[in-house]
C-alpha atoms as a PDB file:
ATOM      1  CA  UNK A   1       0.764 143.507 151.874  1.00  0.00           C
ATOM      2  CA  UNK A   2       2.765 146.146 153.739  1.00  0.00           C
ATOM      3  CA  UNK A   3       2.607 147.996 157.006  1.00  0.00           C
ATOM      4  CA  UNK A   4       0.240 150.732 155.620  1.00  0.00           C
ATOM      5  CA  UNK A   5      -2.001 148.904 154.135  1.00  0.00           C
ATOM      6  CA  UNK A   6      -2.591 146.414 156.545  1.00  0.00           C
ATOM      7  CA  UNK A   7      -3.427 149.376 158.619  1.00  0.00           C
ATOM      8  CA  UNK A   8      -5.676 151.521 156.020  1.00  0.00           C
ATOM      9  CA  UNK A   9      -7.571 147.652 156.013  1.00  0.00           C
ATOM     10  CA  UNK A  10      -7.654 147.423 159.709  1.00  0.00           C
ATOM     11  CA  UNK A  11      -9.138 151.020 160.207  1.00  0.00           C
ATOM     12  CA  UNK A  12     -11.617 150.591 157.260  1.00  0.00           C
ATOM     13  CA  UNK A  13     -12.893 147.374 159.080  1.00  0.00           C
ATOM     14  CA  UNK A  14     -13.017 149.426 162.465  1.00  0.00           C
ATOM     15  CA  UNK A  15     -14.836 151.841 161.143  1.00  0.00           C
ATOM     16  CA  UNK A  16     -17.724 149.549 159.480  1.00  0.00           C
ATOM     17  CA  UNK A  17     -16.361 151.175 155.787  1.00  0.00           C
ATOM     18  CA  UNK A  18     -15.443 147.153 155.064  1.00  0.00           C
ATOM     19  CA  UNK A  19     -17.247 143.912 156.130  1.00  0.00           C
ATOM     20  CA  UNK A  20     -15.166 141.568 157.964  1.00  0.00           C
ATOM     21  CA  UNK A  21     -15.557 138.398 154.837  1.00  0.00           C
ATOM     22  CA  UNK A  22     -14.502 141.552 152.880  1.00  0.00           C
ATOM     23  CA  UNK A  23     -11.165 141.951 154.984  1.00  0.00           C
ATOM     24  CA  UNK A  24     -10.730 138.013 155.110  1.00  0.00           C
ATOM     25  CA  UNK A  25     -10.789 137.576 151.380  1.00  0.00           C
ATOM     26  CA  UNK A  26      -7.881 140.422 150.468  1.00  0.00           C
ATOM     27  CA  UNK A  27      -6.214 138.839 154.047  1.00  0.00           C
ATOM     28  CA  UNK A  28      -6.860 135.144 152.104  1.00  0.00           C
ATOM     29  CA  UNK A  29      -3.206 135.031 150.693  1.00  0.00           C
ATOM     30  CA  UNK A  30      -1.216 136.876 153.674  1.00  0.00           C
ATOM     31  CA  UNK A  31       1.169 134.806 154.653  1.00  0.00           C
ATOM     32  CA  UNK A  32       2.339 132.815 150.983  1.00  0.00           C
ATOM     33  CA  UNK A  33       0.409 132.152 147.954  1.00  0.00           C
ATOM     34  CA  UNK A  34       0.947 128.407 146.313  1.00  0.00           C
ATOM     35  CA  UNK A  35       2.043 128.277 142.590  1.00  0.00           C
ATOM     36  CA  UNK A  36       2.774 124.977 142.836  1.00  0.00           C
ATOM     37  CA  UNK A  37       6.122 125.682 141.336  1.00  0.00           C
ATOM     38  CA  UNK A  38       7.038 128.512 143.662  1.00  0.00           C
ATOM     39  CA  UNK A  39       5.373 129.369 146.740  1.00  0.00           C
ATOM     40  CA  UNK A  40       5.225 133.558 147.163  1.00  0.00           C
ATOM     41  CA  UNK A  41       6.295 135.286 150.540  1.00  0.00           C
ATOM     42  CA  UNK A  42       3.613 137.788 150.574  1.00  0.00           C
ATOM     43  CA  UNK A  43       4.572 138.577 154.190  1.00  0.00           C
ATOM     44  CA  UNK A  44       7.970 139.794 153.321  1.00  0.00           C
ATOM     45  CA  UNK A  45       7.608 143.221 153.239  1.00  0.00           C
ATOM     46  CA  UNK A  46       5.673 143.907 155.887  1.00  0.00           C
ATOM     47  CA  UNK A  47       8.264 141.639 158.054  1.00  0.00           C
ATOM     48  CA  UNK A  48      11.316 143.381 156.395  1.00  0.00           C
ATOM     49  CA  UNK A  49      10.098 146.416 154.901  1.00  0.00           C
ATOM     50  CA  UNK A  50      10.918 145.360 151.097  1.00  0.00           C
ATOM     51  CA  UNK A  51       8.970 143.129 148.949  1.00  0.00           C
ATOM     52  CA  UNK A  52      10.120 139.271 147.409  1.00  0.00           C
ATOM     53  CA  UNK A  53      12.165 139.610 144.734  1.00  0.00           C
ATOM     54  CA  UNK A  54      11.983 137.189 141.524  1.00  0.00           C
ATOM     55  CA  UNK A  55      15.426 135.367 141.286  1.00  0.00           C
ATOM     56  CA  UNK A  56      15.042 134.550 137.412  1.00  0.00           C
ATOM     57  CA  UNK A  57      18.156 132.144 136.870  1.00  0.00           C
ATOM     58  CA  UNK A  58      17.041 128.575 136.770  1.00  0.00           C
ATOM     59  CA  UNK A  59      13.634 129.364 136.240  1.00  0.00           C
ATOM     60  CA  UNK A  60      11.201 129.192 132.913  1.00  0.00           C
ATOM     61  CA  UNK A  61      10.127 131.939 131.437  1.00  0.00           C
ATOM     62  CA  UNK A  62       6.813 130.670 132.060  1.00  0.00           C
ATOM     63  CA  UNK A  63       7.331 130.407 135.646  1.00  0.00           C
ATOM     64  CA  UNK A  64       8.741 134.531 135.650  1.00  0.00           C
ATOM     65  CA  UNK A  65       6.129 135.223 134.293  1.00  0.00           C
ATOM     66  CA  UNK A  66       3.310 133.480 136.565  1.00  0.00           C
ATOM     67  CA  UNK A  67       5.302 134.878 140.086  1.00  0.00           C
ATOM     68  CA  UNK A  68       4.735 138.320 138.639  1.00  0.00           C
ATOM     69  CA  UNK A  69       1.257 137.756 137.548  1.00  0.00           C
ATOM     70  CA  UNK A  70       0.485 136.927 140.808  1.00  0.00           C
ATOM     71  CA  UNK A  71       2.497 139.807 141.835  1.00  0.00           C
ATOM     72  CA  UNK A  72       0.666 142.119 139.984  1.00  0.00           C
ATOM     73  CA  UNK A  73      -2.353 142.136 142.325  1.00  0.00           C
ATOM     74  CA  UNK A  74      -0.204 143.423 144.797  1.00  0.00           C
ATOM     75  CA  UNK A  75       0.831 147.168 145.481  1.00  0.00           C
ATOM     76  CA  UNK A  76       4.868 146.646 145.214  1.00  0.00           C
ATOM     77  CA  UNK A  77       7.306 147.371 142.904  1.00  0.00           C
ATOM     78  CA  UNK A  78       8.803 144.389 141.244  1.00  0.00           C
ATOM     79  CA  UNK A  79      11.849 143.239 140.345  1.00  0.00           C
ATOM     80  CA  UNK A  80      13.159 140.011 138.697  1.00  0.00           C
ATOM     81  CA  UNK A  81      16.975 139.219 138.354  1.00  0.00           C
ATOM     82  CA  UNK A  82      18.839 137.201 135.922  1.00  0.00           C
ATOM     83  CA  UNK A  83      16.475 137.488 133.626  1.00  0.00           C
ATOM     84  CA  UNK A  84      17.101 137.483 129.833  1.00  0.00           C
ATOM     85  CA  UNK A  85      15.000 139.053 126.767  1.00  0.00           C
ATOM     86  CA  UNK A  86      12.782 135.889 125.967  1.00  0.00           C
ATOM     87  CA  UNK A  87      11.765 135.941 129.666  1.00  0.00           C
ATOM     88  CA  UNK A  88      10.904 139.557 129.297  1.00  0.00           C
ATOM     89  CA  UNK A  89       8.690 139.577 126.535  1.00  0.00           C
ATOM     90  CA  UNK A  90       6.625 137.005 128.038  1.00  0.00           C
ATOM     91  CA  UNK A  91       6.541 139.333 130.779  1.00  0.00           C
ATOM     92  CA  UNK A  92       5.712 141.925 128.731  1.00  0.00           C
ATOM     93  CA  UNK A  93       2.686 139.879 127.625  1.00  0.00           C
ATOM     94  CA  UNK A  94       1.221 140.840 130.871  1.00  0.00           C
ATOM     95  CA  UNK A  95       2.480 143.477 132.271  1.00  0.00           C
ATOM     96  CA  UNK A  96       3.282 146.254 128.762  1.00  0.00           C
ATOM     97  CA  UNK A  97       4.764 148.653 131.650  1.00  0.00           C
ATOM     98  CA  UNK A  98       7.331 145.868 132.596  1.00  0.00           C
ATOM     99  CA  UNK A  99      11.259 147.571 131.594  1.00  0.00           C
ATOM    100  CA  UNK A 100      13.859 145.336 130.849  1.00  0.00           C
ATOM    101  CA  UNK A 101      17.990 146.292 131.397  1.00  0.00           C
ATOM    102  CA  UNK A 102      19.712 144.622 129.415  1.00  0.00           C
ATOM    103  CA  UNK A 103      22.998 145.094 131.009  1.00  0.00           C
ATOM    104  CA  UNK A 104      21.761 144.323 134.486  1.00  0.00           C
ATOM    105  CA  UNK A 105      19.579 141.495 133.171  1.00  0.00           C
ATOM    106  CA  UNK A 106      16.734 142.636 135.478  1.00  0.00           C
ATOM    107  CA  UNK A 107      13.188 143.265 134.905  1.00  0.00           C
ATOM    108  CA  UNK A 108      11.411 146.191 136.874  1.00  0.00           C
ATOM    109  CA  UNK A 109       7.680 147.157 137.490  1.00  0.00           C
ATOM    110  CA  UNK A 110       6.939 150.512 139.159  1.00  0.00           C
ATOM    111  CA  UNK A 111       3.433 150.301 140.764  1.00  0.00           C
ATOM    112  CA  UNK A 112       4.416 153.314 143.582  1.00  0.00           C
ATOM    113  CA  UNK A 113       6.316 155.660 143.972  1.00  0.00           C
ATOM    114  CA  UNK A 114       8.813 155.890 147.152  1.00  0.00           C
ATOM    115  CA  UNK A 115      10.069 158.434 148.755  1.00  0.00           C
ATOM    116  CA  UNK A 116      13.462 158.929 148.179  1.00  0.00           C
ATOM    117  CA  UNK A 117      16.148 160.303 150.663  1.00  0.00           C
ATOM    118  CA  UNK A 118      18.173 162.833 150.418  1.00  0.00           C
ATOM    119  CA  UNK A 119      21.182 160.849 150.887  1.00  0.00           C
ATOM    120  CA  UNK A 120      22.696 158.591 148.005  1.00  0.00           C
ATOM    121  CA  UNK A 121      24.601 155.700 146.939  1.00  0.00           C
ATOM    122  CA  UNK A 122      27.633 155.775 144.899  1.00  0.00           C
ATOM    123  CA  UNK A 123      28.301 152.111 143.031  1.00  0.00           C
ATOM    124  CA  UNK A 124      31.865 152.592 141.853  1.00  0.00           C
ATOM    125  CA  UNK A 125      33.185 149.607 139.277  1.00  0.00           C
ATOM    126  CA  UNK A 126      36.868 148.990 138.817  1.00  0.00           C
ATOM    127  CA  UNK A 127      36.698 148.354 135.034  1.00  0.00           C
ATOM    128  CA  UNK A 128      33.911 148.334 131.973  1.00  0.00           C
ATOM    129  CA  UNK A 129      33.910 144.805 132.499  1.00  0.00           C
ATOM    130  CA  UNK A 130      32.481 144.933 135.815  1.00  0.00           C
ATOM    131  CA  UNK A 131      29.531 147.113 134.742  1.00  0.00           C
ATOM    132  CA  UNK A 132      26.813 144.215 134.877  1.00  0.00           C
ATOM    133  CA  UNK A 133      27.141 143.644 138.330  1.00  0.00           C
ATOM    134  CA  UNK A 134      27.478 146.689 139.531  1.00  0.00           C
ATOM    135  CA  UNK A 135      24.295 147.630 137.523  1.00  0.00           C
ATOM    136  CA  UNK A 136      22.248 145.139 138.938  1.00  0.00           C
ATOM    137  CA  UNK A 137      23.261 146.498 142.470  1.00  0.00           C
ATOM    138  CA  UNK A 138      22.237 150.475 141.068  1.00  0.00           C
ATOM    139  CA  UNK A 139      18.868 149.213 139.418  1.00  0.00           C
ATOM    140  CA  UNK A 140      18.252 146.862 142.761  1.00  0.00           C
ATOM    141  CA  UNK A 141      18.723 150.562 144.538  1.00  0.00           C
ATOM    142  CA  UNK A 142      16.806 152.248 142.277  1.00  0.00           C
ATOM    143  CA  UNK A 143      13.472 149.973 142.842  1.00  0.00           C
ATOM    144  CA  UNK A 144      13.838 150.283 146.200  1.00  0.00           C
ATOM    145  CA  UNK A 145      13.596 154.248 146.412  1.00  0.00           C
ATOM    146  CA  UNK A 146      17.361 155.417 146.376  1.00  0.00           C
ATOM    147  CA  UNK A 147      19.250 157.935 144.037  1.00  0.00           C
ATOM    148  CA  UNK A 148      22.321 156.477 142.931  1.00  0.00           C
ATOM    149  CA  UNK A 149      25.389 158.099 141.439  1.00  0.00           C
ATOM    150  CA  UNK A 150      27.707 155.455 139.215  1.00  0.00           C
ATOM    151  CA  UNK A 151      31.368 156.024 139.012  1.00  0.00           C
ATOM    152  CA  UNK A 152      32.834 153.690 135.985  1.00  0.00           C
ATOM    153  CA  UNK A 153      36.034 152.135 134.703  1.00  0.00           C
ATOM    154  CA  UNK A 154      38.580 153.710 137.894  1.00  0.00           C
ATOM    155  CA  UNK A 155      40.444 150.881 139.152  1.00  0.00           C
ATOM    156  CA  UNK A 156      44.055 150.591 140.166  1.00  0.00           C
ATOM    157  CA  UNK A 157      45.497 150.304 137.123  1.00  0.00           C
ATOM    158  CA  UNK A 158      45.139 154.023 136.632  1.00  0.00           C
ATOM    159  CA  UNK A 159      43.873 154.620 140.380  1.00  0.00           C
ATOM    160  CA  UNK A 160      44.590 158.614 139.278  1.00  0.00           C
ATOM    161  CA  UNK A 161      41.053 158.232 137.692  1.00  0.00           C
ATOM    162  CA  UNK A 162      39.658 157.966 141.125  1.00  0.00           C
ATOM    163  CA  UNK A 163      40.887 160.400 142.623  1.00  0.00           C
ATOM    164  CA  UNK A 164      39.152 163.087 140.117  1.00  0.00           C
ATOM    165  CA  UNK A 165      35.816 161.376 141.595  1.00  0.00           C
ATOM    166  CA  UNK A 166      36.480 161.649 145.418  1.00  0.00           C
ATOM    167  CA  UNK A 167      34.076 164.926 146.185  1.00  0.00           C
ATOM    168  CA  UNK A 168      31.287 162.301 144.681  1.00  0.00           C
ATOM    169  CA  UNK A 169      32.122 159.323 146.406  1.00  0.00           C
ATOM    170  CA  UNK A 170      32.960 161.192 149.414  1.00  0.00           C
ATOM    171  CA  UNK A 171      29.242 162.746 149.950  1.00  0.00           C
ATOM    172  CA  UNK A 172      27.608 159.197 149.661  1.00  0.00           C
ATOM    173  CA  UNK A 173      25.953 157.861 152.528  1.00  0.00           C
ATOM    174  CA  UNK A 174      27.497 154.518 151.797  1.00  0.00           C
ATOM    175  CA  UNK A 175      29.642 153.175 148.256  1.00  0.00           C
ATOM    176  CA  UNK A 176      29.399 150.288 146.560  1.00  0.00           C
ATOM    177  CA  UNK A 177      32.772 149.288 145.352  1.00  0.00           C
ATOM    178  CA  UNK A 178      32.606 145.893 142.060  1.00  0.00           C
ATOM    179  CA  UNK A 179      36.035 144.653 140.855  1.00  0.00           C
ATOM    180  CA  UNK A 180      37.482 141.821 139.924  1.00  0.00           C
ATOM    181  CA  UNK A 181      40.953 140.601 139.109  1.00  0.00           C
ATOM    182  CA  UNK A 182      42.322 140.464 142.423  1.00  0.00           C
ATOM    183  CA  UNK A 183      39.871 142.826 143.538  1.00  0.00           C
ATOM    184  CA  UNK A 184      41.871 145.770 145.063  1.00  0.00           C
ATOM    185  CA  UNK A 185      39.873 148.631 144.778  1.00  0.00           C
ATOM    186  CA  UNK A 186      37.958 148.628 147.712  1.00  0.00           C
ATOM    187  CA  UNK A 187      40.768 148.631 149.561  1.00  0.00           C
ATOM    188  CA  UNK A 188      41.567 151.961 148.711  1.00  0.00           C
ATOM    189  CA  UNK A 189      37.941 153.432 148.428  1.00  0.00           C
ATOM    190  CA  UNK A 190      37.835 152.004 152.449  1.00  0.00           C
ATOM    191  CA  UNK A 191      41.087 154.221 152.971  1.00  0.00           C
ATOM    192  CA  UNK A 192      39.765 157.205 151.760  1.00  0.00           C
ATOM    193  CA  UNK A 193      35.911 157.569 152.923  1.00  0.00           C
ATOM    194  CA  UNK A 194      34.598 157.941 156.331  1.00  0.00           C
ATOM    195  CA  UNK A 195      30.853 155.854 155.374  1.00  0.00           C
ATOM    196  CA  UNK A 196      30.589 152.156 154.683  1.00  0.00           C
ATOM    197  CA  UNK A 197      31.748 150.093 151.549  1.00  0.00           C
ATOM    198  CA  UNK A 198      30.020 147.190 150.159  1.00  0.00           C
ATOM    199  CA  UNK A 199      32.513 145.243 147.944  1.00  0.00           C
ATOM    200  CA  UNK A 200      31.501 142.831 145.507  1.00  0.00           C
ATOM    201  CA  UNK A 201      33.874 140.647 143.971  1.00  0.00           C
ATOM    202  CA  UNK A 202      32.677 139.802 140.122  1.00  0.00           C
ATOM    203  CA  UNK A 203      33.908 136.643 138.300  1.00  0.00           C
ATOM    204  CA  UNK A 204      36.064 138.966 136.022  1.00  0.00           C
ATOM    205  CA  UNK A 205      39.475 137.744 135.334  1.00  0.00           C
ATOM    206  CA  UNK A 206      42.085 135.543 134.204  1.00  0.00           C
ATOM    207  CA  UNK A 207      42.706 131.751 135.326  1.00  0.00           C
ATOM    208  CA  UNK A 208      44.250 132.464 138.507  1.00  0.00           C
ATOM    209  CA  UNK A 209      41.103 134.862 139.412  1.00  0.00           C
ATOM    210  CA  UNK A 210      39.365 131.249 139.895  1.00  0.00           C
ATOM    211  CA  UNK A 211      36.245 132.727 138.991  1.00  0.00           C
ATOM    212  CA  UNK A 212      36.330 135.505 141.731  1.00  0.00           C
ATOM    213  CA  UNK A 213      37.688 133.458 144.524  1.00  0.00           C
ATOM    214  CA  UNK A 214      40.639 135.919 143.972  1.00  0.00           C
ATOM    215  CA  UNK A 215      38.679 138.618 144.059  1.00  0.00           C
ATOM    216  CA  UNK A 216      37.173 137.526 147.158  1.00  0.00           C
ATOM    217  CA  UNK A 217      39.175 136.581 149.108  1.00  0.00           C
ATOM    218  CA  UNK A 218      41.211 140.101 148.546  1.00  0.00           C
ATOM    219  CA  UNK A 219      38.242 141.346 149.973  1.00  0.00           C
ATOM    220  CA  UNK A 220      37.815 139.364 152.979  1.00  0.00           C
ATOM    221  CA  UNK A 221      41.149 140.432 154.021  1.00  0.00           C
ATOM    222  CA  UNK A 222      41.483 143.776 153.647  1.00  0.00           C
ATOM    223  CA  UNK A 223      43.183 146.001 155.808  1.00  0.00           C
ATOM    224  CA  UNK A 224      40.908 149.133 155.089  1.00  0.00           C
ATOM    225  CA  UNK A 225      38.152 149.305 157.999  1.00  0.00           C
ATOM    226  CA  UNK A 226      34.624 149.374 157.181  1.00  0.00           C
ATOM    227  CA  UNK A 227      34.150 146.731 154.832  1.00  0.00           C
ATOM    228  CA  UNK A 228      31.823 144.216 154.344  1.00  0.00           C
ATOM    229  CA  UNK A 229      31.704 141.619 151.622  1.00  0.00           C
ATOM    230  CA  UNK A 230      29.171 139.859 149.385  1.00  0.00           C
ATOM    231  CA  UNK A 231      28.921 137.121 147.411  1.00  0.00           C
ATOM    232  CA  UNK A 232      30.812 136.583 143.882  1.00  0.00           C
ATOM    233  CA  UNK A 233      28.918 138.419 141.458  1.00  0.00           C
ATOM    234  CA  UNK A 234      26.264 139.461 143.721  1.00  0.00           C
ATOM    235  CA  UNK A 235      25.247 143.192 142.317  1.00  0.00           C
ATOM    236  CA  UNK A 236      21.830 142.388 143.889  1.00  0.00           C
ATOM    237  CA  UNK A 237      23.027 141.613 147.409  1.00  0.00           C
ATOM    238  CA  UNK A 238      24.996 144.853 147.226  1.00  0.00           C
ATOM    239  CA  UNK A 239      22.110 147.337 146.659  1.00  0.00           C
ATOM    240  CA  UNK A 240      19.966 145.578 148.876  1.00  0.00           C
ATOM    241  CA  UNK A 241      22.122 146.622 151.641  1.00  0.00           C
ATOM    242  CA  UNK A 242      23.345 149.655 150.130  1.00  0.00           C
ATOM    243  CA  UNK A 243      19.584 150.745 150.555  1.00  0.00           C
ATOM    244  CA  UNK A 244      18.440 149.115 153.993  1.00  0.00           C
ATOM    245  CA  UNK A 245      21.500 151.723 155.156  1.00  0.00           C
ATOM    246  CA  UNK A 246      21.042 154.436 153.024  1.00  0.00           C
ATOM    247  CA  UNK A 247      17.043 154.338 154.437  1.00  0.00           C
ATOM    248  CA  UNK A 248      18.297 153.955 158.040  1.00  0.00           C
END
């Protein structure tokens, strides 16, 4: 339950329009909801302004599938991550509307619409290879109510392609910058813009990119101003704060 509802519920019960063991039952799950397996943070968004969201890797498809039944009764978009196609089709058992990217590995549910702002985000990716990540940052976005404008494949290798894409990433309220390799690139995107950059190091690379930890730690110690850092592979981490800033 969000702000606005909890409200509309409130006002109804002020103005006799809903009994008060009316208002208790929809108020019986506030707080969490047991699963046994997983217990549900239906507080979340009206703490945080966004929703729980489903963090598929590890889990059964079963177990997917039963967090967003549950979820269902509820009045928020939905999004699951790491997900794969078996997991979505018992999703889709449930919930036909449920979309699944297979590139992003996500699975999204629209139940409202959200206003979106005028601003954007720009998620620019240093090479093709990089394009799952930085798609589960632009759907993450997306959910949440953002436009998002993707810039692929322009990393320093052939940095000239970026430079043909600077009156895009220049008009973004904030840019979302995925590489790997040693993970240069938002280096230079930091050197050029004036608004924030979100880098996120991906796992992409050869044995001495240990995974990312190149990547990362490139990053971490970047001379450009106005960089922050998430995890390895973390496309998700990345549009969530792309769009708490973007909504500021």
């Amino acid at each position: 339950m969000n702000q606005e509802l909890l409200g509309k519920l409130l006002t109804e019960v002020r103005e006799g329009k809903v009994e008060v063991d009316q208002a208790l039952q929809r108020l019986k799950d506030f707080g969490t909801k047991d699963l046994g397996y997983a217990t549900i943070d239906t507080h979340r968004e009206l703490r945080t302004g966004y929703p729980e969201i489903i963090f598929g890797q590890g889990k059964t498809a079963d177990q997917v599938a039963g967090i967003i039944e549950f979820m269902l009764t509820r009045e928020n978009n939905i999004l699951a991550t790491r997900t794969n196609e078996a997991v979505f089709l018992k999703v889709q058992k449930i919930c036909p509307e449920a979309v699944f990217n297979p590139l992003a590995s996500t699975i999204t549910i629209r139940k409202k619409e959200i206003s979106t702002p005028p601003t954007f985000i720009s998620i620019i990716t240093a090479g093709t290879s990089d394009l799952p990540v930085a798609e589960e940052a632009a759907v993450t976005a997306e959910i949440f109510g953002n436009r998002v404008e993707r810039v692929v494949d322009v990393g320093v290798a052939g940095i000239h392609r970026l430079y043909g894409k600077l009156s895009i990433i220049r008009q973004a309220r904030v840019n979302i910058v995925v590489a790997g390799m040693e993970g240069a690139l938002p280096s230079i995107v930091g050197g050029l813009v004036d608004k924030p950059v979100i880098a996120v190091p991906t796992s992409v690379g050869y044995g001495a990119n240990f995974g990312g930890l190149s990547a990362l730690l490139g990053m971490l110690t970047s001379c450009a101003s106005g960089i922050s850092v998430v995890n390895i592979d973390n496309g998700f981490g990345a549009g969530f704060l792309a769009s708490m800033i973007n909504r500021l």
